[in-house]
C-alpha atoms as a PDB file:
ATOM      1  CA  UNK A   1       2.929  12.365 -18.258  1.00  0.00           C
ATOM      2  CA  UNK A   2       1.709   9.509 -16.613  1.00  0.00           C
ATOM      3  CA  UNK A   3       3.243   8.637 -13.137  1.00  0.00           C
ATOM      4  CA  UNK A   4       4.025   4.776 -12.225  1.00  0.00           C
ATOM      5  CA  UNK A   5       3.803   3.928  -8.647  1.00  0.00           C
ATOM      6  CA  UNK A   6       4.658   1.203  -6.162  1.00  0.00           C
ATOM      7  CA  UNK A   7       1.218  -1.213  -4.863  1.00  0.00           C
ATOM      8  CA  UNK A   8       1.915  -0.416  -1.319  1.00  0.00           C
ATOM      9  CA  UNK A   9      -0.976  -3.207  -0.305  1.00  0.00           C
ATOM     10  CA  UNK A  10       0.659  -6.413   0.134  1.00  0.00           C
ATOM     11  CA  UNK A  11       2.475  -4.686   3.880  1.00  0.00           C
ATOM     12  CA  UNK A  12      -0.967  -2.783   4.909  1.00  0.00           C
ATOM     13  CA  UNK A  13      -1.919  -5.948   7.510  1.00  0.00           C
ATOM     14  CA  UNK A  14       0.582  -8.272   8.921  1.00  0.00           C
ATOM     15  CA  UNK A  15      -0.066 -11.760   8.308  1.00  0.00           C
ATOM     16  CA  UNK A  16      -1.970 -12.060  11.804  1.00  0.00           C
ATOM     17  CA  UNK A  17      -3.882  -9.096  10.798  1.00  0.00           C
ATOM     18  CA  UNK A  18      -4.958 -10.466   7.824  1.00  0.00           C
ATOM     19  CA  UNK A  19      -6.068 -13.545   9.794  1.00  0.00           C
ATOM     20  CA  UNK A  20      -7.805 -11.795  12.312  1.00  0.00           C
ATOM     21  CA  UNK A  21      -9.402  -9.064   9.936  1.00  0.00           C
ATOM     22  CA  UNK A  22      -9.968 -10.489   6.647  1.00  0.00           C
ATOM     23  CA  UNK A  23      -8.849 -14.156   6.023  1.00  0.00           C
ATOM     24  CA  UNK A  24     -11.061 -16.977   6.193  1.00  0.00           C
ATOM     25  CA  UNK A  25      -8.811 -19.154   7.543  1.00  0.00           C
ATOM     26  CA  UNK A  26      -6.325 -17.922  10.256  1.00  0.00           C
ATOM     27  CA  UNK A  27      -2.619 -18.532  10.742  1.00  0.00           C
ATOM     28  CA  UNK A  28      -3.238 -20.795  13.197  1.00  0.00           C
ATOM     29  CA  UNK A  29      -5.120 -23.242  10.953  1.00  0.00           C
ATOM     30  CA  UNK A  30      -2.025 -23.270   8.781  1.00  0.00           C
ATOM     31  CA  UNK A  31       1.540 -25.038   8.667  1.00  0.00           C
ATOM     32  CA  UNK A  32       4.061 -23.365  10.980  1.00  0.00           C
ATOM     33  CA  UNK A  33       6.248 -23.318   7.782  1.00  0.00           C
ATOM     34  CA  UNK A  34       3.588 -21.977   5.776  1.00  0.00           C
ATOM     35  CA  UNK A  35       3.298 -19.170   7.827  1.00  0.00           C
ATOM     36  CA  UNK A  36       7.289 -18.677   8.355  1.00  0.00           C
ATOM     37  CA  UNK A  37       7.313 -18.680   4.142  1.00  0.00           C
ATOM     38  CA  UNK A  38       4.458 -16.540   3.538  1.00  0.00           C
ATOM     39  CA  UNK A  39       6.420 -14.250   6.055  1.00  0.00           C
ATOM     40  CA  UNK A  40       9.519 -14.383   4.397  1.00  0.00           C
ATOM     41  CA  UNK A  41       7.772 -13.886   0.942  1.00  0.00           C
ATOM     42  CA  UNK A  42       6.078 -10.630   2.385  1.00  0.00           C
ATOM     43  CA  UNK A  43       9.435  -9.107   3.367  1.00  0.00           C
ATOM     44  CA  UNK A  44      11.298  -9.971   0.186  1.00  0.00           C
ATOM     45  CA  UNK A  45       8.562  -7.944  -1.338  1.00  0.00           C
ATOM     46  CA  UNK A  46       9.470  -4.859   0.676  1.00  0.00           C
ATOM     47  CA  UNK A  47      12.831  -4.883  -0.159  1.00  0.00           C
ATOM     48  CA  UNK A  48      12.211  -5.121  -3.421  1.00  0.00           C
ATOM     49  CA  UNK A  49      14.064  -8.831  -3.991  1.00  0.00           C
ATOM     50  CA  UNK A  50      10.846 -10.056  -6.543  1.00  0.00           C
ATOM     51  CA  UNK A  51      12.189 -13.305  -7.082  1.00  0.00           C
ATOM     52  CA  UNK A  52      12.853 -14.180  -3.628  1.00  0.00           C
ATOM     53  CA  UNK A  53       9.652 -13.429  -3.174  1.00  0.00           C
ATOM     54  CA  UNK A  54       8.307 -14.900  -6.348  1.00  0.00           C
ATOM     55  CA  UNK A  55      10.052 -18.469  -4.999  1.00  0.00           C
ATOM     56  CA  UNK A  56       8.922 -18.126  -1.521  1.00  0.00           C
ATOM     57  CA  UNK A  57       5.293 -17.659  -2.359  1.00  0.00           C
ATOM     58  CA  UNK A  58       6.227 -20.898  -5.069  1.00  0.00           C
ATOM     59  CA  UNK A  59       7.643 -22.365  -2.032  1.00  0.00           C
ATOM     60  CA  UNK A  60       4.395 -21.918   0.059  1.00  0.00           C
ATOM     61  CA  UNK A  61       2.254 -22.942  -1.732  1.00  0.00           C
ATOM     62  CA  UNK A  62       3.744 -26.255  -1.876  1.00  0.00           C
ATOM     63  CA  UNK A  63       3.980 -26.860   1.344  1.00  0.00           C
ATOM     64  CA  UNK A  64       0.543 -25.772   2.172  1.00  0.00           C
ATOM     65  CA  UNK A  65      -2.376 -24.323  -1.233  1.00  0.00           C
ATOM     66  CA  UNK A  66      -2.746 -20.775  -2.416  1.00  0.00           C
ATOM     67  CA  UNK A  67      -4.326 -18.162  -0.549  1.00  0.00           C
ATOM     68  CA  UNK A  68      -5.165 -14.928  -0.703  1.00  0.00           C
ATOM     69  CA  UNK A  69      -1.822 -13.918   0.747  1.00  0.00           C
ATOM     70  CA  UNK A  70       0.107 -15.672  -1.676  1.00  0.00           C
ATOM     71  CA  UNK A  71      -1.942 -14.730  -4.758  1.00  0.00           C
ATOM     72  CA  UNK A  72      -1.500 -11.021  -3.289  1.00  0.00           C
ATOM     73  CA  UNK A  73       2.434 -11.399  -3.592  1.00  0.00           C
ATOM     74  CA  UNK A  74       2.151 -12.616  -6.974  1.00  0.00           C
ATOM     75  CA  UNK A  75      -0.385  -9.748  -7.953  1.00  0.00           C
ATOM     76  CA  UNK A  76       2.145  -6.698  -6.149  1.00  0.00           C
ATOM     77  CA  UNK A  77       4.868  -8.006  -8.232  1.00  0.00           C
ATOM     78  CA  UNK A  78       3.125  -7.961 -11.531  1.00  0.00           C
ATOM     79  CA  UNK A  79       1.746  -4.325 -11.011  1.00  0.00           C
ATOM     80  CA  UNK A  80       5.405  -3.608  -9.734  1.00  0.00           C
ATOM     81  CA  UNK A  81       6.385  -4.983 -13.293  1.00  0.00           C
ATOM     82  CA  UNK A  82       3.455  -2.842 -14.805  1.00  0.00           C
ATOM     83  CA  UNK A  83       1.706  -6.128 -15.926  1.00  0.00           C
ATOM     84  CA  UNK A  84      -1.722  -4.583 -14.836  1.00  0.00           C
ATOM     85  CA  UNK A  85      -3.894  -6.625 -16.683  1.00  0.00           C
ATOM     86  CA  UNK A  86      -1.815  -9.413 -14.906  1.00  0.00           C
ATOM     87  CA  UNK A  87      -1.879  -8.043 -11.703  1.00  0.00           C
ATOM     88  CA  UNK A  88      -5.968  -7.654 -11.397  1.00  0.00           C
ATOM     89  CA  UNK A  89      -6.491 -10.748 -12.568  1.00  0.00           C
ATOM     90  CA  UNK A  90      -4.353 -12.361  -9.664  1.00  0.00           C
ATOM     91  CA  UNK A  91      -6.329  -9.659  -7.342  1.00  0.00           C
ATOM     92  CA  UNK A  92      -9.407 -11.188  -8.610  1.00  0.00           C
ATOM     93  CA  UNK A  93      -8.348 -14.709  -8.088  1.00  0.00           C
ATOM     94  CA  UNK A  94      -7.117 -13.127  -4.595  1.00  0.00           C
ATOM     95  CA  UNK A  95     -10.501 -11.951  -3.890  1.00  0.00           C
ATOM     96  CA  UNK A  96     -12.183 -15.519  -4.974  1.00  0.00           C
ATOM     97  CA  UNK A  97     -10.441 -17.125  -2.095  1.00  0.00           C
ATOM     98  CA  UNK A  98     -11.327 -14.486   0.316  1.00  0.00           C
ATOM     99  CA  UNK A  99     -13.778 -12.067  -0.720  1.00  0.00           C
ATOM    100  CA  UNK A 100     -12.492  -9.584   1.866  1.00  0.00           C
ATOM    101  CA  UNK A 101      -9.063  -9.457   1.558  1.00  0.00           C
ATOM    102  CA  UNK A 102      -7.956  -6.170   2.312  1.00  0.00           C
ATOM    103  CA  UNK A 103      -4.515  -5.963   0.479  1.00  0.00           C
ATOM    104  CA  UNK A 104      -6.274  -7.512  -2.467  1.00  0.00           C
ATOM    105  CA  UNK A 105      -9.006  -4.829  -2.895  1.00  0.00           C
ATOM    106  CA  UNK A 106      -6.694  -1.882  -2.299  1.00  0.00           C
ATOM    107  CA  UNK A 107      -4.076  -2.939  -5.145  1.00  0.00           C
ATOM    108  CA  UNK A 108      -7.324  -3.161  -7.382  1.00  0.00           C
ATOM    109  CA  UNK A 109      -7.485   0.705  -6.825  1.00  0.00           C
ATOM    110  CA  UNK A 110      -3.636   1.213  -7.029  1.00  0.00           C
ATOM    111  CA  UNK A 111      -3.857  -0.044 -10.614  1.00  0.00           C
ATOM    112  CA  UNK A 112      -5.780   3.362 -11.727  1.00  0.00           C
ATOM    113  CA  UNK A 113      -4.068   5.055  -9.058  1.00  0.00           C
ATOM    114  CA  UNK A 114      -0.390   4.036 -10.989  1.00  0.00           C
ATOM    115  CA  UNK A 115      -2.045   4.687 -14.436  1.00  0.00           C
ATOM    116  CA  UNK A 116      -2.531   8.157 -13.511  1.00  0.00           C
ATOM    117  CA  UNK A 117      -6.661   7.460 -14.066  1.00  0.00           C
ATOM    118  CA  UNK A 118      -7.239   9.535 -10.453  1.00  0.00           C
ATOM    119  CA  UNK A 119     -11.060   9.250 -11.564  1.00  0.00           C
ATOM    120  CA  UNK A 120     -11.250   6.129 -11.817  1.00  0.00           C
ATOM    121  CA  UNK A 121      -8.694   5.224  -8.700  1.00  0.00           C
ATOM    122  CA  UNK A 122     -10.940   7.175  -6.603  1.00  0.00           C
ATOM    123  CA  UNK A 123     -13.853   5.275  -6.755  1.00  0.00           C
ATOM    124  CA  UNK A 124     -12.338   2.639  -6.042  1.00  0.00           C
ATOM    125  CA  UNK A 125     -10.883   3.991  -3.056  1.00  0.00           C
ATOM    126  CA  UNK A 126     -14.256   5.588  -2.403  1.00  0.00           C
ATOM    127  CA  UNK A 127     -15.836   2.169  -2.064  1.00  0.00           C
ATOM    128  CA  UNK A 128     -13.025   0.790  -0.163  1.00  0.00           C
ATOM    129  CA  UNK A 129     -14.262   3.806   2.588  1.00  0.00           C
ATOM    130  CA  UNK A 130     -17.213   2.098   2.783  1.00  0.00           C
ATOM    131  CA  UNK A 131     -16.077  -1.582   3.267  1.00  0.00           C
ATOM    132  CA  UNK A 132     -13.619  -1.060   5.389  1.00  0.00           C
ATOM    133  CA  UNK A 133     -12.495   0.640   8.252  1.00  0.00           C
ATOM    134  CA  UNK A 134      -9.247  -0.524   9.708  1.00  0.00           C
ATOM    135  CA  UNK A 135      -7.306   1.282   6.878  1.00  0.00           C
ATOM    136  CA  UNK A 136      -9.348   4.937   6.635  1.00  0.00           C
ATOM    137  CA  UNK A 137      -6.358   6.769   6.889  1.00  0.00           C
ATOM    138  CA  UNK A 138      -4.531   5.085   4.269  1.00  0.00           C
ATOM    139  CA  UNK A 139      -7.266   5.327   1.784  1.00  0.00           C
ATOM    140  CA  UNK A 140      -8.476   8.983   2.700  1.00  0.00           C
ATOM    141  CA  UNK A 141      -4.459   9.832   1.904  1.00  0.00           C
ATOM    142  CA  UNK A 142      -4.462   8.233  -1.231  1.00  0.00           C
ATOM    143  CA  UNK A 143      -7.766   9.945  -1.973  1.00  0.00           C
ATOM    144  CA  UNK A 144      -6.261  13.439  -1.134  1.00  0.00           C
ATOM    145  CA  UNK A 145      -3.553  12.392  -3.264  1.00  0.00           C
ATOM    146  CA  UNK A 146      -5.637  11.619  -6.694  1.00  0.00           C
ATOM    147  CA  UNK A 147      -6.632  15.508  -5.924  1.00  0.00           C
ATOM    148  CA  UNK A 148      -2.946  17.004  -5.383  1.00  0.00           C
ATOM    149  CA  UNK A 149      -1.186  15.233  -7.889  1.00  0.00           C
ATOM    150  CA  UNK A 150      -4.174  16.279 -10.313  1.00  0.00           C
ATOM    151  CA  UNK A 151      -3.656  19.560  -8.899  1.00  0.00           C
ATOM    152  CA  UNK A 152      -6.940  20.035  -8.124  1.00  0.00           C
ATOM    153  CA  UNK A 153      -5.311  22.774  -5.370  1.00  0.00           C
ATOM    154  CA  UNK A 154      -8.879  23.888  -3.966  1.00  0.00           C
ATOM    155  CA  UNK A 155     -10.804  20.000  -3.999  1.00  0.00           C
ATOM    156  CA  UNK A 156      -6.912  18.765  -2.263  1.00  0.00           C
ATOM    157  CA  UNK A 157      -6.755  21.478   0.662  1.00  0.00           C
ATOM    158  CA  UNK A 158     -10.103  20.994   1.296  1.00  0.00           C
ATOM    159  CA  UNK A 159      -9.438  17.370   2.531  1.00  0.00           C
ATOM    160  CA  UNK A 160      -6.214  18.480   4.021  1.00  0.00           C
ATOM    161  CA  UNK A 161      -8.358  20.887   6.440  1.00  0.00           C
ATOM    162  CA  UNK A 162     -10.127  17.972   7.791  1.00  0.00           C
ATOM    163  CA  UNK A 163      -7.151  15.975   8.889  1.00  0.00           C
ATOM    164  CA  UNK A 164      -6.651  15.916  12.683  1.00  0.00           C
ATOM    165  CA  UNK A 165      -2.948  16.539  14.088  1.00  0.00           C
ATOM    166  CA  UNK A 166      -3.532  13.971  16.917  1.00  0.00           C
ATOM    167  CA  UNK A 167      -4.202  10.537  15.262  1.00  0.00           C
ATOM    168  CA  UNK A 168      -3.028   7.139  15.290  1.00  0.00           C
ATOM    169  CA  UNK A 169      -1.646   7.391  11.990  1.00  0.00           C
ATOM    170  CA  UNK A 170       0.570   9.658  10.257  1.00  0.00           C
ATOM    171  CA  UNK A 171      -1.499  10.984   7.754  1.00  0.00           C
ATOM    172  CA  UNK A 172      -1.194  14.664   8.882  1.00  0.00           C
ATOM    173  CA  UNK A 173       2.605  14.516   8.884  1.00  0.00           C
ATOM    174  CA  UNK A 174       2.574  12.831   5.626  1.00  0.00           C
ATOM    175  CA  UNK A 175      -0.270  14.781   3.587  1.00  0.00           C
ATOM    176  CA  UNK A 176       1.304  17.930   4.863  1.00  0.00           C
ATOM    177  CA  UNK A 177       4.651  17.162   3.329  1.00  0.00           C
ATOM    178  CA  UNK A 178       2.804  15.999   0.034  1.00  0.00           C
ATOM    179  CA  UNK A 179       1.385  19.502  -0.358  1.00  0.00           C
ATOM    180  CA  UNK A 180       4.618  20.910   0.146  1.00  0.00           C
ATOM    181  CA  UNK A 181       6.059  18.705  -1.960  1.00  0.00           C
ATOM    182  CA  UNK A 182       3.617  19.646  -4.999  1.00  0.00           C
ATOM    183  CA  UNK A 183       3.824  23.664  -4.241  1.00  0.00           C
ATOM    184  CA  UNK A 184       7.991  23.326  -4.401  1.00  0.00           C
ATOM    185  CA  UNK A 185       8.402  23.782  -0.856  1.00  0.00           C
ATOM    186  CA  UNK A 186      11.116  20.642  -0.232  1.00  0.00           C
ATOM    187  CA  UNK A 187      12.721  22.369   3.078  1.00  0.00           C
ATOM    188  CA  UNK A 188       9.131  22.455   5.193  1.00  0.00           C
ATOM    189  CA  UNK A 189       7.918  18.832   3.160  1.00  0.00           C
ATOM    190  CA  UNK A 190      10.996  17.249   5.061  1.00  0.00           C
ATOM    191  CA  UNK A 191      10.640  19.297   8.032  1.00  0.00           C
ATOM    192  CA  UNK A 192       6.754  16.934   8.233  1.00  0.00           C
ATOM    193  CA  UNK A 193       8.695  14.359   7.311  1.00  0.00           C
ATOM    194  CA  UNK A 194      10.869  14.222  10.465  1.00  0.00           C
ATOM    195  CA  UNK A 195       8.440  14.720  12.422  1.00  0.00           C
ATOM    196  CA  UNK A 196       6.256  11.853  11.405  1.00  0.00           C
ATOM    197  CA  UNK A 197       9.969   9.713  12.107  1.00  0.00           C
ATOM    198  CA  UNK A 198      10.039  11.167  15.700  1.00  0.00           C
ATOM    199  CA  UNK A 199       6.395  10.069  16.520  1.00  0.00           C
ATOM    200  CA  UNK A 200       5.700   7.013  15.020  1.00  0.00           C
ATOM    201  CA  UNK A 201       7.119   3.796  14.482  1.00  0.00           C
ATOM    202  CA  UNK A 202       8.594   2.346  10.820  1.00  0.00           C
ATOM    203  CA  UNK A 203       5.627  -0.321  10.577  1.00  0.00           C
ATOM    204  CA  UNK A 204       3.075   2.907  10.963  1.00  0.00           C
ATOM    205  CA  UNK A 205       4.687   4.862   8.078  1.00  0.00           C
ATOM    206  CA  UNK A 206       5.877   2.881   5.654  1.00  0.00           C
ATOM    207  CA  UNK A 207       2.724   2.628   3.710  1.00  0.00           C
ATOM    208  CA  UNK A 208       2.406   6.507   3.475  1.00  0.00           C
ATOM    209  CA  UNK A 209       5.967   7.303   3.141  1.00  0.00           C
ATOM    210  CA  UNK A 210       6.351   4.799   0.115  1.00  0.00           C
ATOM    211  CA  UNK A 211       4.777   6.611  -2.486  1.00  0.00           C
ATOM    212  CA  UNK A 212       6.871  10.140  -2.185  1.00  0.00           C
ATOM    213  CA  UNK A 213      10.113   7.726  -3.849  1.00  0.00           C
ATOM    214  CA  UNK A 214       7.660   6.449  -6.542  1.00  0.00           C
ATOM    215  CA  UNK A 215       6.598  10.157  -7.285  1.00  0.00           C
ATOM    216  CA  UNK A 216      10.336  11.131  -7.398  1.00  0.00           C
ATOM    217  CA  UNK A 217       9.880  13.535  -4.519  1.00  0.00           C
ATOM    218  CA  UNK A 218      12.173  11.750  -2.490  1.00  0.00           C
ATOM    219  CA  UNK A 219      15.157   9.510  -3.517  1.00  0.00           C
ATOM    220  CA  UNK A 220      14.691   5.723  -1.954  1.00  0.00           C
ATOM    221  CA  UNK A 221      17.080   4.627  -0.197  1.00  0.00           C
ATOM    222  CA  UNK A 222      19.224   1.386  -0.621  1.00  0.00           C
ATOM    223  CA  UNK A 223      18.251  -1.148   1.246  1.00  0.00           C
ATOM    224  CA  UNK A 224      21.049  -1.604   4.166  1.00  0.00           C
ATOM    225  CA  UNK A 225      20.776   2.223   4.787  1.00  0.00           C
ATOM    226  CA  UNK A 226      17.759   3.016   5.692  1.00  0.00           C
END
């Protein structure tokens, strides 16, 4: 059965991040109120309000033009809607404004990735290895992921076996508790779980965490009580 999950690009770089790293023009060259909507717009998106968000990025982009931040919004919500064909072409038009826009380029490969086309997803993620390398760990967990959830045990463990305990992300924590996860272990998946909470920060591990509610491993929470 195919498997639908949630574009987890539009929160991978804060909007300063995406200024510094991969926006042609940066927050500073834009409206204060731009910037405060396109903000607002981003977090509506994480908690799942899509037309809050939807009017926000309408909202910003009449006070200011479209961007590649905006267009992003508007291509998360479609995939979130399962509107892929919608949802790359806003990616594309993403990528027109600024050719390399992180967030943009990684929901291309979540499109596959949601589809259940693990091929295909990972060579898109493959690429993205290539082009950039602010977000490795993301993408390397996503790869090991088109490998587990394909249950391609031998391929997935070997890429677990090259993932470092000390790092700046939680990828160990989090692949670990994937591969528990898949083998039926839930006790020792959450005990990686709470581990990853004790080390690192919420804006560090939402982008792994995400995708274990999408895959029905864990039950998301409702927003207020998390």
């Amino acid at each position: 059965m195919t498997r639908l999950y949630r574009p987890l690009a539009l929160v991978v770089l804060s909007l300063a991040a995406a200024g510094t790293v991969a926006f042609a023009q940066t927050p500073k060259d834009m409206p204060p109120d731009y910037i405060k909507t396109v903000q607002g717009a981003m977090r509506s998106f994480s908690a799942r309000d899509f037309k809050t968000a939807l009017a926000l990025v309408d909202k910003s982009e009449a006070i200011y033009q479209p961007t590649a931040m905006t267009v992003n919004v508007r291509a998360a919500i479609a995939i979130e809607d399962k509107k892929f064909d919608q949802g790359k072409d806003y990616c594309l038009k993403a990528l027109q404004l600024d050719p390399k826009f992180f967030p943009a380029l990684f929901n291309l490969a979540e499109i596959p990735f949601m589809q259940g086309k693990y091929a295909e997803a990972r060579l898109a993620y493959e690429k993205l290895l290539d082009d950039d390398e602010s977000s490795v760990d993301l993408i390397k967990f996503r790869l090991y992921l088109t490998y587990l959830l394909e249950k391609n045990d031998e391929v997935a463990k070997q890429h677990l076996d090259k993932i470092p305990l000390l790092n700046d992300t939680p990828i160990y924590f989090y692949a670990y508790a994937a591969w528990e996860f898949a083998h039926g272990d839930e006790k020792k998946a959450q005990g990686y779980l709470n581990s990853a909470e004790t080390v690192f920060p919420k804006t560090k591990r939402g982008n792994f965490l995400d995708v274990f509610y999408d895959i029905g491993w864990l039950k998301r929470p409702v927003e207020g009580d998390q």
